[in-house]
N, C-alpha and C. Protein backbone atom coordinates (compact mmCIF):
# COMPACT_ATOMS: atom_id res chain seq x y z
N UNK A 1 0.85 -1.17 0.00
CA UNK A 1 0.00 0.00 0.00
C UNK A 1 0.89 1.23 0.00
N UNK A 2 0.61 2.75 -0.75
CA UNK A 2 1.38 3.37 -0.79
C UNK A 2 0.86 4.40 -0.19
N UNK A 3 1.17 5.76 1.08
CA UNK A 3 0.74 6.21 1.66
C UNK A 3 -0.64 7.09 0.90
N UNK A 4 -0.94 7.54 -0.53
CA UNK A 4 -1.92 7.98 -0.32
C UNK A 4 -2.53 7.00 -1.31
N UNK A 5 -2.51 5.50 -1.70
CA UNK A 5 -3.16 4.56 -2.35
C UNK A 5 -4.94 4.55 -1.83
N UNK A 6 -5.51 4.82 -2.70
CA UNK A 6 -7.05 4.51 -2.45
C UNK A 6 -7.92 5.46 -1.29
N UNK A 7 -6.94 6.67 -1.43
CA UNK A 7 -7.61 7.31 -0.43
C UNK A 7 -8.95 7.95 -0.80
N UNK A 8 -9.09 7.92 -2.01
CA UNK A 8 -10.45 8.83 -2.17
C UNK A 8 -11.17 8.13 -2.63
N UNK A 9 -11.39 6.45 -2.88
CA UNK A 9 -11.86 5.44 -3.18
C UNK A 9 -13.45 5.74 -2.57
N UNK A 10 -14.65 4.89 -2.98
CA UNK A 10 -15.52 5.35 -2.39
C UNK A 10 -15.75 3.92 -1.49
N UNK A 11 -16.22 4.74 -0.38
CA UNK A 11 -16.20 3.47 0.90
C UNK A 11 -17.99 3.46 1.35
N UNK A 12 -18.09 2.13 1.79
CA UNK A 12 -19.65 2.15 2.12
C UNK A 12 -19.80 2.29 3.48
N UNK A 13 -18.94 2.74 4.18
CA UNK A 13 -19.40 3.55 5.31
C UNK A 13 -19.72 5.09 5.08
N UNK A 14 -19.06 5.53 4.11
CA UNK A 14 -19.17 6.93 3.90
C UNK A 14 -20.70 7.29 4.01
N UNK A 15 -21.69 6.56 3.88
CA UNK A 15 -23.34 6.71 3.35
C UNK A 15 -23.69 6.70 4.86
N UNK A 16 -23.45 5.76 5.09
CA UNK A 16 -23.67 5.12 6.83
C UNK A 16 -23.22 6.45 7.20
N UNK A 17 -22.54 6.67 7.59
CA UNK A 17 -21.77 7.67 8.59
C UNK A 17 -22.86 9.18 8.19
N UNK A 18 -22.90 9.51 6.73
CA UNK A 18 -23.51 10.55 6.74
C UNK A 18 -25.25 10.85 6.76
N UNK A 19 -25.69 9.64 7.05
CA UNK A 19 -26.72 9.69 7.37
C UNK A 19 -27.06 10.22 9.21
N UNK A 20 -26.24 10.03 9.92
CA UNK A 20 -26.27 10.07 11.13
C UNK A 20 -25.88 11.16 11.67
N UNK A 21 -26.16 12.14 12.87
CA UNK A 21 -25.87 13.42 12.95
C UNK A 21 -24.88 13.88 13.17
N UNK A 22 -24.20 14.85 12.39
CA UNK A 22 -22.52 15.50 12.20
C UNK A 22 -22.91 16.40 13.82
N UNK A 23 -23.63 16.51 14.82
CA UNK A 23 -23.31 17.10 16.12
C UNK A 23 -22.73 15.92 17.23
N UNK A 24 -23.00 15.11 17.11
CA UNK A 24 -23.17 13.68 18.26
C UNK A 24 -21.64 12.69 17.29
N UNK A 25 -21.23 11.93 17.87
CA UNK A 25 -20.33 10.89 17.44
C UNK A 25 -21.42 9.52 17.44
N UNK A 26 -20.92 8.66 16.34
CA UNK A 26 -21.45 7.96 16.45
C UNK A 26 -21.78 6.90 17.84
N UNK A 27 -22.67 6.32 18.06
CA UNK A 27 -22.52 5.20 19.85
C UNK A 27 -21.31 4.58 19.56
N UNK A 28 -20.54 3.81 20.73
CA UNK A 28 -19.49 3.30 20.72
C UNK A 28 -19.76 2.09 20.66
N UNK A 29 -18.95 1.10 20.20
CA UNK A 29 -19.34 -0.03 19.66
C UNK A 29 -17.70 -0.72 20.58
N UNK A 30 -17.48 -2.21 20.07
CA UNK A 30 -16.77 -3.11 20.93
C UNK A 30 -15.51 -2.76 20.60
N UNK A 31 -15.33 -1.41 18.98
CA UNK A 31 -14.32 -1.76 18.77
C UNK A 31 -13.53 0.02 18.21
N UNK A 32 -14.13 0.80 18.58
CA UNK A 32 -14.62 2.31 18.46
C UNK A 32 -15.32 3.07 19.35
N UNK A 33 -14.74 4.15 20.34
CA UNK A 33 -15.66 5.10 20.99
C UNK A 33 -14.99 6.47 20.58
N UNK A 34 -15.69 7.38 20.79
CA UNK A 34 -15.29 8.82 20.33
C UNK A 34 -15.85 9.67 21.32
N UNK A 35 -14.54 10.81 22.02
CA UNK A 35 -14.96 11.59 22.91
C UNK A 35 -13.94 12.32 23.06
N UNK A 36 -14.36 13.90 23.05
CA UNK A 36 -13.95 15.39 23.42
C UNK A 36 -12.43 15.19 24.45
N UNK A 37 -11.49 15.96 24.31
CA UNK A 37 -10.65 16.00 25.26
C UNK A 37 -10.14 17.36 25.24
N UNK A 38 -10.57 18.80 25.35
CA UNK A 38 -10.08 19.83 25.14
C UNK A 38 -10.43 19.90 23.79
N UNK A 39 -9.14 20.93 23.42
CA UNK A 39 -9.90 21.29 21.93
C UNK A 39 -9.98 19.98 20.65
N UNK A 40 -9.43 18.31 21.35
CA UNK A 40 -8.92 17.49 20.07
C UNK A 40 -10.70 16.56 20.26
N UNK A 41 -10.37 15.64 19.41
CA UNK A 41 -11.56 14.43 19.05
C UNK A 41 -10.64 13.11 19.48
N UNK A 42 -11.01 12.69 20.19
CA UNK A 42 -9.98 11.53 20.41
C UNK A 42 -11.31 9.96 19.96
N UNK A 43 -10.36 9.56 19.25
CA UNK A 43 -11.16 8.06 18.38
C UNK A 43 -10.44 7.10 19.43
N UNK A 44 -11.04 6.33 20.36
CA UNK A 44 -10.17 5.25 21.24
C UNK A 44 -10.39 4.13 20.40
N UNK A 45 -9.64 3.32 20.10
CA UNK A 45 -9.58 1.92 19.36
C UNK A 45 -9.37 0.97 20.19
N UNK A 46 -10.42 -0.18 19.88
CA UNK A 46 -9.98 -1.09 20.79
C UNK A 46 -9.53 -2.43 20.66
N UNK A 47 -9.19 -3.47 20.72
CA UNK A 47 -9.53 -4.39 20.59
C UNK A 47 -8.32 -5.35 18.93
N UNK A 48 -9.34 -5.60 18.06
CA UNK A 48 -8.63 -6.44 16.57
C UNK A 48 -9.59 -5.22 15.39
N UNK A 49 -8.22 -4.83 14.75
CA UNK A 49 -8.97 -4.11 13.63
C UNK A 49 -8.78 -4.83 12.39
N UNK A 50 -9.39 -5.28 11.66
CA UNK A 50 -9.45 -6.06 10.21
C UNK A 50 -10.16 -6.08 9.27
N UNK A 51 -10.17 -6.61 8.31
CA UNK A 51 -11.46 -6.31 7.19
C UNK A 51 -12.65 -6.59 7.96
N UNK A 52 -12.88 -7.63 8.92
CA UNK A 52 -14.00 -7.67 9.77
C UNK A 52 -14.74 -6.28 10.28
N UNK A 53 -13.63 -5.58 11.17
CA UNK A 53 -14.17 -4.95 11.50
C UNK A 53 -13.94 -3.02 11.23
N UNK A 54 -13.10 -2.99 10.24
CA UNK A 54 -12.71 -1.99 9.48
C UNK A 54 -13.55 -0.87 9.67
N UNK A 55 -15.16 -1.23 9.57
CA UNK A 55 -15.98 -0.11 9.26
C UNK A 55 -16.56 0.27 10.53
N UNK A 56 -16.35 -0.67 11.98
CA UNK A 56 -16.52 0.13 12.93
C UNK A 56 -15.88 1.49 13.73
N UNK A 57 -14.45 1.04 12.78
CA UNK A 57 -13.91 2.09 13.26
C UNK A 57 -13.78 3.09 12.19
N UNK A 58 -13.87 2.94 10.86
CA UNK A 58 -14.36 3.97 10.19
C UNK A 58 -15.92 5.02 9.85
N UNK A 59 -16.76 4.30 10.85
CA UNK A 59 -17.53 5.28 11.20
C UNK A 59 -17.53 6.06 12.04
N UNK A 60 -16.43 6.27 13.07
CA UNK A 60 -15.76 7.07 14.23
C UNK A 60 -15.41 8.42 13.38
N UNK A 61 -14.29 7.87 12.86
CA UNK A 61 -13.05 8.49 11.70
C UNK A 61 -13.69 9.52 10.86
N UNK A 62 -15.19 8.71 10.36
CA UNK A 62 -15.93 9.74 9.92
C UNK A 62 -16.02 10.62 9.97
N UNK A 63 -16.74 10.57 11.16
CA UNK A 63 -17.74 11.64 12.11
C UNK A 63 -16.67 12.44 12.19
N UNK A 64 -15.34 11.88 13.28
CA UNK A 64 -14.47 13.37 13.82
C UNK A 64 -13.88 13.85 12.90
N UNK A 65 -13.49 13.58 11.42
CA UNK A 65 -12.93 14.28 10.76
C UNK A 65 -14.23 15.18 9.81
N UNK A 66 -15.71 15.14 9.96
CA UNK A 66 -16.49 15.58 9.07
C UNK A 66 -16.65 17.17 9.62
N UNK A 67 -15.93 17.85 10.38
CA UNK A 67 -15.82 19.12 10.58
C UNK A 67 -14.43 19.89 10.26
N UNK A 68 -15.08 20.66 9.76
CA UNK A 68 -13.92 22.08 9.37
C UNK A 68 -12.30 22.13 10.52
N UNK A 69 -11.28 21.93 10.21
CA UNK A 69 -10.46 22.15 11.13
C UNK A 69 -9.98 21.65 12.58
N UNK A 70 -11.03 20.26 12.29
CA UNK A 70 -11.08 19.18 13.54
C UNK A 70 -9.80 18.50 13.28
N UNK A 71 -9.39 18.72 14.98
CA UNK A 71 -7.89 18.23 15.29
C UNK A 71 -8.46 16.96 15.99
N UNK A 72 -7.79 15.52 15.09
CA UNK A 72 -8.58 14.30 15.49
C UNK A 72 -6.88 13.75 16.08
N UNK A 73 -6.96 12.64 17.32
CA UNK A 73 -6.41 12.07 17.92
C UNK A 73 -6.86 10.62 17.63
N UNK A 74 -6.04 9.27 16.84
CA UNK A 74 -6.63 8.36 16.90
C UNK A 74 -5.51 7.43 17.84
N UNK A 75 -6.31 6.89 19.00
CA UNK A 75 -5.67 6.89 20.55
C UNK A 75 -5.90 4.84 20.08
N UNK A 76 -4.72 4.46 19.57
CA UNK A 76 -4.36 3.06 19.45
C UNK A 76 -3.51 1.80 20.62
N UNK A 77 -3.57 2.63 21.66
CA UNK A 77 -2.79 1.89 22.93
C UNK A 77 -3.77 0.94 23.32
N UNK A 78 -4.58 0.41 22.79
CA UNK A 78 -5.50 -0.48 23.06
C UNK A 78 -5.97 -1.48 21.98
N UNK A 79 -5.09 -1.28 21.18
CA UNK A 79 -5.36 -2.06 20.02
C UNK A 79 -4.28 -3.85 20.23
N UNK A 80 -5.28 -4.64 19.72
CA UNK A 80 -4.59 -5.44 20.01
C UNK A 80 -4.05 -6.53 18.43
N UNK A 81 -4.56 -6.11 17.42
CA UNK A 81 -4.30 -5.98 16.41
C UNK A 81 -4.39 -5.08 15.25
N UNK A 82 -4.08 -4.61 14.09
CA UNK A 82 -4.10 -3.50 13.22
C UNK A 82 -3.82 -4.03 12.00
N UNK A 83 -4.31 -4.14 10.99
CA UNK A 83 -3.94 -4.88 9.36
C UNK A 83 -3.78 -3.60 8.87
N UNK A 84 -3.34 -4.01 7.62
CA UNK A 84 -3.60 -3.36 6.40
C UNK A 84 -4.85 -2.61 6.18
N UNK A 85 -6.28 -3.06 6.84
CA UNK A 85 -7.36 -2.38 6.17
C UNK A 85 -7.56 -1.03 7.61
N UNK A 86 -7.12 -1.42 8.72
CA UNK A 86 -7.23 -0.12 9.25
C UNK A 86 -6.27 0.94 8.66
N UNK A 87 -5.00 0.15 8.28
CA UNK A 87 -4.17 1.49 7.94
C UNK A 87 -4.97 2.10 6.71
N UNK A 88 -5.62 1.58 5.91
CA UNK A 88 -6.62 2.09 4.83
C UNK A 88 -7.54 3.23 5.17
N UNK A 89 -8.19 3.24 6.76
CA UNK A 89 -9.66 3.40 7.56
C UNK A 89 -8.68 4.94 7.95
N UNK A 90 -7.28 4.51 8.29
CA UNK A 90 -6.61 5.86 8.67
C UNK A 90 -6.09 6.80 7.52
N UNK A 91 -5.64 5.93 6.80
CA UNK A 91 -5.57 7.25 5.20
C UNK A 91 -6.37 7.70 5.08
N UNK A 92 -7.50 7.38 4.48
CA UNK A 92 -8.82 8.08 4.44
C UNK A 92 -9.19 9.18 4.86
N UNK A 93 -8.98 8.54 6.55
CA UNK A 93 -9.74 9.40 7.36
C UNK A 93 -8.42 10.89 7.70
N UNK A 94 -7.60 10.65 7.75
CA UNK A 94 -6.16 11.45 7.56
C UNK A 94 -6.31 12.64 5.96
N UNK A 95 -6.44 12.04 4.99
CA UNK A 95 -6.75 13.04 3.98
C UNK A 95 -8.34 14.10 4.33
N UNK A 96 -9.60 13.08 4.79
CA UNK A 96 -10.60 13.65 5.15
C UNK A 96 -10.22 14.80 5.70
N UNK A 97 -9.47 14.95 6.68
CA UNK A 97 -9.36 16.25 7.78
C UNK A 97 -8.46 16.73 7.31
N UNK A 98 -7.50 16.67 6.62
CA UNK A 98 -6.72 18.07 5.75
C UNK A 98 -7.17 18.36 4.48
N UNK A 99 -8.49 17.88 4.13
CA UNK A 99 -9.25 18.22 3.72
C UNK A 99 -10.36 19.47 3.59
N UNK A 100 -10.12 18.67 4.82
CA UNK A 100 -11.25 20.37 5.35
C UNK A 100 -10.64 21.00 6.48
N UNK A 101 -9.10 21.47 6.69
CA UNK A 101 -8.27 21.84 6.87
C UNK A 101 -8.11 21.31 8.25
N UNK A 102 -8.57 20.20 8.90
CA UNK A 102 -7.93 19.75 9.63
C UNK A 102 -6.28 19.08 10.01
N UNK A 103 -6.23 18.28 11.25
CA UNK A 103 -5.07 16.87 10.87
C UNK A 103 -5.77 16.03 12.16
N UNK A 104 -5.16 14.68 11.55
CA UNK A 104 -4.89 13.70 12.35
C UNK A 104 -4.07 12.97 12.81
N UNK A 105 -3.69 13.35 13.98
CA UNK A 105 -2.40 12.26 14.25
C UNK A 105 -2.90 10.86 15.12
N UNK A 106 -1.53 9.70 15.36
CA UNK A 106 -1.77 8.99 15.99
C UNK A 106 -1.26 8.44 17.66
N UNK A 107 -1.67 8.35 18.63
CA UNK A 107 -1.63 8.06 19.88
C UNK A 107 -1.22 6.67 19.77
N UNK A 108 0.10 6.07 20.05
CA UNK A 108 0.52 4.62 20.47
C UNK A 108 1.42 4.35 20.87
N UNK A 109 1.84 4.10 22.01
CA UNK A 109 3.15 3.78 23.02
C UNK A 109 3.62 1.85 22.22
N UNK A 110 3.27 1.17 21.71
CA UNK A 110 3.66 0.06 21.16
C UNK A 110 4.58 0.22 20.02
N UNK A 111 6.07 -0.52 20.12
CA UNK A 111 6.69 -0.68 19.11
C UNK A 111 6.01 -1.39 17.82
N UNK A 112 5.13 -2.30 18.25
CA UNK A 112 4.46 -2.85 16.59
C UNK A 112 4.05 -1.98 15.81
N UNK A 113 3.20 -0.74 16.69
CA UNK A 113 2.47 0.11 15.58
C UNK A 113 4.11 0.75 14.87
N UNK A 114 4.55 1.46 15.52
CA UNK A 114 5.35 2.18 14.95
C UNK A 114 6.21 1.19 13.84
N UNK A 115 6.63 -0.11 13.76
CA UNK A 115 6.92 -0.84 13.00
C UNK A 115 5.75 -1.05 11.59
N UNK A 116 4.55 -1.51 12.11
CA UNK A 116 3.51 -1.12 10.84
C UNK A 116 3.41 0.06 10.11
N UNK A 117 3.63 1.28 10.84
CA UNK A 117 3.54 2.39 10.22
C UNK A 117 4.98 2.70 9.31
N UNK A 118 5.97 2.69 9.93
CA UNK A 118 7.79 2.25 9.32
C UNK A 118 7.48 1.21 7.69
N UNK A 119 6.75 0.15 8.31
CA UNK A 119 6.68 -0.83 6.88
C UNK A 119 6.21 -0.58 5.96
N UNK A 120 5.19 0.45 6.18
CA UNK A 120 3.84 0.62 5.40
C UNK A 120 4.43 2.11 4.44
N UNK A 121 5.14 2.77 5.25
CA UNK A 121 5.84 4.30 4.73
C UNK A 121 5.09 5.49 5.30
N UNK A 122 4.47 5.06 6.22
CA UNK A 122 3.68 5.53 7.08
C UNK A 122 3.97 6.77 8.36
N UNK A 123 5.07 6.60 8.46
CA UNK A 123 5.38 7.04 9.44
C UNK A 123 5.65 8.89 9.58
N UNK A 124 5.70 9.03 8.49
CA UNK A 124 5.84 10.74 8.29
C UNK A 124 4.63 11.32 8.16
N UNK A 125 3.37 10.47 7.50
CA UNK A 125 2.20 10.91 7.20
C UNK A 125 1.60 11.15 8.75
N UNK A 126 1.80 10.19 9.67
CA UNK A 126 1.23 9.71 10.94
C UNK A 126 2.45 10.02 12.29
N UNK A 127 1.82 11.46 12.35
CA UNK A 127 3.15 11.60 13.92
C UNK A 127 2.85 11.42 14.88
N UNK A 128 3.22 10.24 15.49
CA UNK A 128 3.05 9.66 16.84
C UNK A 128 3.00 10.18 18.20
N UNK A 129 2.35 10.11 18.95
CA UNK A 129 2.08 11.01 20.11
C UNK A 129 2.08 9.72 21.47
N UNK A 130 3.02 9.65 22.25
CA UNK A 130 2.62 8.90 23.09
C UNK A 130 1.54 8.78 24.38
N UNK A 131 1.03 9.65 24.20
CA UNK A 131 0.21 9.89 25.14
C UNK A 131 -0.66 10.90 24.56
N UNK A 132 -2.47 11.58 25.11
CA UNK A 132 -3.00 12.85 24.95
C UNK A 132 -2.65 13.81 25.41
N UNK A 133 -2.06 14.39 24.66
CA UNK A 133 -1.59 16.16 25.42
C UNK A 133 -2.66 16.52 25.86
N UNK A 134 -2.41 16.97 27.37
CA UNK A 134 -2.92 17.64 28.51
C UNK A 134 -4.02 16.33 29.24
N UNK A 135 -3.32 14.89 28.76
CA UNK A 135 -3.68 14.16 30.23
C UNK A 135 -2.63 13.81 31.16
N UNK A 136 -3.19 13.03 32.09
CA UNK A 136 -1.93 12.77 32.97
C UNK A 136 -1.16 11.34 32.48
N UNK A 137 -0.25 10.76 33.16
CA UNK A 137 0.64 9.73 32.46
C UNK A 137 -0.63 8.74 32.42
């Protein structure tokens, strides 16, 4: 995959997601919650992300990047797997918000991610944050 491969591809969450109200985040599901932390959007991930479940967390991704200048946090220290199709769910959603002049970066204290992101060419697009600025450790 090449960092901006298939980013503007059309996805069938995109319909899903915009049917539902751009004020509220979508409900949180087993594998996706979304919630305010100061001025950012923080997307918590949880769990196995895969073609399985790709579109739960790209209806998050949606939502926080579907506003003007939304600074999105996607908070992966809880992930217990990540393929290829989330790194897809994060291009996307990464062009979405500098799009509409946002950014998105990514939250993950795990050497794997940073190795997936390294493999993938990922790693300049996606600047790593180990933690949420302005929580505690």
């Amino acid at each position: 995959m090449t960092p901006d491969a298939d980013d503007r591809a059309p996805h069938p969450t995109e319909d899903l997601a915009a049917s539902t109200s751009r004020s509220a985040p979508p409900p949180a599901n087993a594998h996706a919650r979304t919630r305010r932390c100061g001025p950012f959007t923080v997307v918590e991930v949880l769990g196995e992300i895969d073609l399985a479940t790709e579109a739960l967390l790209a209806e998050h991704l949606y939502a926080a990047t579907a506003s003007a200048q939304s600074d999105v946090l996607v908070d992966l220290r809880q992930v217990d797997f990540f393929d290829c199709s989330g790194l897809r769910v994060l291009c996307r959603a990464e062009t979405r918000a500098r799009d509409h002049g946002g950014r998105l970066r990514v939250v993950a204290d795990a050497p794997r991610i940073r190795r997936l992101l390294g493999g993938a060419g990922l790693l300049g697009r996606f600047p790593l944050l180990a933690g949420i600025p302005g929580e505690g450790p």
